[in-house]
C-alpha atoms as a PDB file:
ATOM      1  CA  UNK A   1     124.687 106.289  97.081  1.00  0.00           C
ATOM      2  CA  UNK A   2     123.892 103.073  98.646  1.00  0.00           C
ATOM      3  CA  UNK A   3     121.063 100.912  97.844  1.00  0.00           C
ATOM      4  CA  UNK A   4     117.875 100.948 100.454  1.00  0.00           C
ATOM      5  CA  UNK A   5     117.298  98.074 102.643  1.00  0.00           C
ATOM      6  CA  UNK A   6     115.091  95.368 100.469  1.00  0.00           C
ATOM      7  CA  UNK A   7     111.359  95.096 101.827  1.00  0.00           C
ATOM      8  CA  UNK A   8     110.745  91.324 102.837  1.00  0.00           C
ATOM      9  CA  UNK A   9     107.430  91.988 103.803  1.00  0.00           C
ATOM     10  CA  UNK A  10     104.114  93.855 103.054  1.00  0.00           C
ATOM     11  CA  UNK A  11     101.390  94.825 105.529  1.00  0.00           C
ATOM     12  CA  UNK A  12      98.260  96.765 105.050  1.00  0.00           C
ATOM     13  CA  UNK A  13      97.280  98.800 107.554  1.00  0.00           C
ATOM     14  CA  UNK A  14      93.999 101.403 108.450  1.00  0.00           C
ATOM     15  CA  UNK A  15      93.861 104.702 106.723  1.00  0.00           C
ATOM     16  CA  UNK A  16      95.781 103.687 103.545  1.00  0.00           C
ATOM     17  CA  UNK A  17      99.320 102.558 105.758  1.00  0.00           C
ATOM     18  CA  UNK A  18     101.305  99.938 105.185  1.00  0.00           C
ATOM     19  CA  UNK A  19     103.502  98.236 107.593  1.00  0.00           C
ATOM     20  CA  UNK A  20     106.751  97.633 106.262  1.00  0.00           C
ATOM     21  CA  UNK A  21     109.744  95.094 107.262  1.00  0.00           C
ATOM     22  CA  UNK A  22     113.325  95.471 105.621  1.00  0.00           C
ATOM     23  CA  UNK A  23     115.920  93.238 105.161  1.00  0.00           C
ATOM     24  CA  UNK A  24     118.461  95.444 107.612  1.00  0.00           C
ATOM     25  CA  UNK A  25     115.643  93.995 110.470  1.00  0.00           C
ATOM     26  CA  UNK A  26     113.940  97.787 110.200  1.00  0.00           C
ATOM     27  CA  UNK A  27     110.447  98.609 110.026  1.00  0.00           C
ATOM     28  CA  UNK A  28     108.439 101.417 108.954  1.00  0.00           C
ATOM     29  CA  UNK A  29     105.180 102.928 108.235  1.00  0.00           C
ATOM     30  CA  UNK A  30     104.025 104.209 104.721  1.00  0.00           C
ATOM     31  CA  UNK A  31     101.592 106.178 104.671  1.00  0.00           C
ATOM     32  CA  UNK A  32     100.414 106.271 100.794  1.00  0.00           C
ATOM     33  CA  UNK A  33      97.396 109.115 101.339  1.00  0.00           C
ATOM     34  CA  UNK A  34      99.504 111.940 100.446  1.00  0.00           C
ATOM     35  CA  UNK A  35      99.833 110.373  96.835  1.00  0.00           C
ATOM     36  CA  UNK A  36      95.962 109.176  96.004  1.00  0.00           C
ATOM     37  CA  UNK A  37      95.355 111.961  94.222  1.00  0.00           C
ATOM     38  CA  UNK A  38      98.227 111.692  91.818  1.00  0.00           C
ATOM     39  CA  UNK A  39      98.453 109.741  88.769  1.00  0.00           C
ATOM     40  CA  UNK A  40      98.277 105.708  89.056  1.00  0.00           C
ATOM     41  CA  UNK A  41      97.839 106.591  92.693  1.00  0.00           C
ATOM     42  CA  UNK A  42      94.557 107.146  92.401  1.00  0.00           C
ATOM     43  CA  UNK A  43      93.790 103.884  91.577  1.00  0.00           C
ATOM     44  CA  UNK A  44      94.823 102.874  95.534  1.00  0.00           C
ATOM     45  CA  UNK A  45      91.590 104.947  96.929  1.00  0.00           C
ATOM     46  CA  UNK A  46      89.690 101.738  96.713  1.00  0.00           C
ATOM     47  CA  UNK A  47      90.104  99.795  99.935  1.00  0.00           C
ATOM     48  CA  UNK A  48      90.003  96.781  98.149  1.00  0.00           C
ATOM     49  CA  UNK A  49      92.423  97.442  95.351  1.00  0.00           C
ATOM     50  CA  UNK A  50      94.845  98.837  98.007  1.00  0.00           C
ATOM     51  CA  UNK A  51      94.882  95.766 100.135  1.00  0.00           C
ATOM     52  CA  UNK A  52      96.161  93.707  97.332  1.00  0.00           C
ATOM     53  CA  UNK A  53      99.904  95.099  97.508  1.00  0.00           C
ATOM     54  CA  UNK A  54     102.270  92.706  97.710  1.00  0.00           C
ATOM     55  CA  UNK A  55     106.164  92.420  97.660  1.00  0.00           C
ATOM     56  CA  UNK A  56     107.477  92.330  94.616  1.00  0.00           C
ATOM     57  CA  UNK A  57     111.316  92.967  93.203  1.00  0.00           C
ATOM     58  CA  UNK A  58     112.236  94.498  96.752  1.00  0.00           C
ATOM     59  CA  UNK A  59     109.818  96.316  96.748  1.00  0.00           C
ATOM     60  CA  UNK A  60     105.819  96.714  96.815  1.00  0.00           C
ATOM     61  CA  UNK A  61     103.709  96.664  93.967  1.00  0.00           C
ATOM     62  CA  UNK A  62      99.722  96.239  93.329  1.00  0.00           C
ATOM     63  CA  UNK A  63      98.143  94.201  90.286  1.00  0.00           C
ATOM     64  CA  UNK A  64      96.911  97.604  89.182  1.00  0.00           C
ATOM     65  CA  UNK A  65     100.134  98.612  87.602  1.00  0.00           C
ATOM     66  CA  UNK A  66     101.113 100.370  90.181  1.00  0.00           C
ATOM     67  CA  UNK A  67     104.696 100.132  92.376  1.00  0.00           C
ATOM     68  CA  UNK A  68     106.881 102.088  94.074  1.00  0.00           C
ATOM     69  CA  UNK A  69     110.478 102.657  93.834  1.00  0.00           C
ATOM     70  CA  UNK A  70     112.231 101.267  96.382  1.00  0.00           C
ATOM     71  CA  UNK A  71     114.113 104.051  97.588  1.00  0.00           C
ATOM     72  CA  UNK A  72     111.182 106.158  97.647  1.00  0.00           C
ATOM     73  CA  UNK A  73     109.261 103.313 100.073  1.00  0.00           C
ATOM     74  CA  UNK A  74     112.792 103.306 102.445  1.00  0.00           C
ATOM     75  CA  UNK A  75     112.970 107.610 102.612  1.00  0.00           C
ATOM     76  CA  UNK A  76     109.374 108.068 103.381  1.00  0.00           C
ATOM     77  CA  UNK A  77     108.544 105.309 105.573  1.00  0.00           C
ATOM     78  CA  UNK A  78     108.676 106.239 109.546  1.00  0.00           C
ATOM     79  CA  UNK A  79     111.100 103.861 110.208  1.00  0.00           C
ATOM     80  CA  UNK A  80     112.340 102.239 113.235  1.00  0.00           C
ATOM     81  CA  UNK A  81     115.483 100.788 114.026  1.00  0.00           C
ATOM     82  CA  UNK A  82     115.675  96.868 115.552  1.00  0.00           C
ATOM     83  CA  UNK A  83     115.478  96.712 119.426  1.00  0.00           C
END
């Protein structure tokens, strides 16, 4: 199985999204509310702890402890191939 296209960048966007940019010159959409009421996840409902995430080993991440696995972000981001 290959390896997922790195994230170079991190945006947040409304409604608990994040905009996403990959290495491959994709981007995608995350959209994290499906999770906030799971585990670590829940520590994301504040608006203010979620806009913290950042990039961090190819992936995003939040000074909370939480992060997500790269491949994850990659699979179940809407993404969208360079024009």
């Amino acid at each position: 199985m290959p390896l997922p296209p790195k994230v170079q960048s991190v945006d947040v966007l409304p409604n608990h999204c994040l905009g996403l940019h990959f290495d491959n010159g994709e981007t995608g959409v995350l959209d994290i509310k499906p999770y906030l009421d799971f585990g670590v996840f829940a520590r994301l409902r504040d608006p203010q702890a979620f806009a913290q995430v950042a990039v961090s080993f190819d992936t995003v991440g939040w000074p909370c402890g939480v992060d997500l696995d790269p491949a994850f972000v990659y699979e179940k981001s809407r993404v969208k191939s360079p024009a």
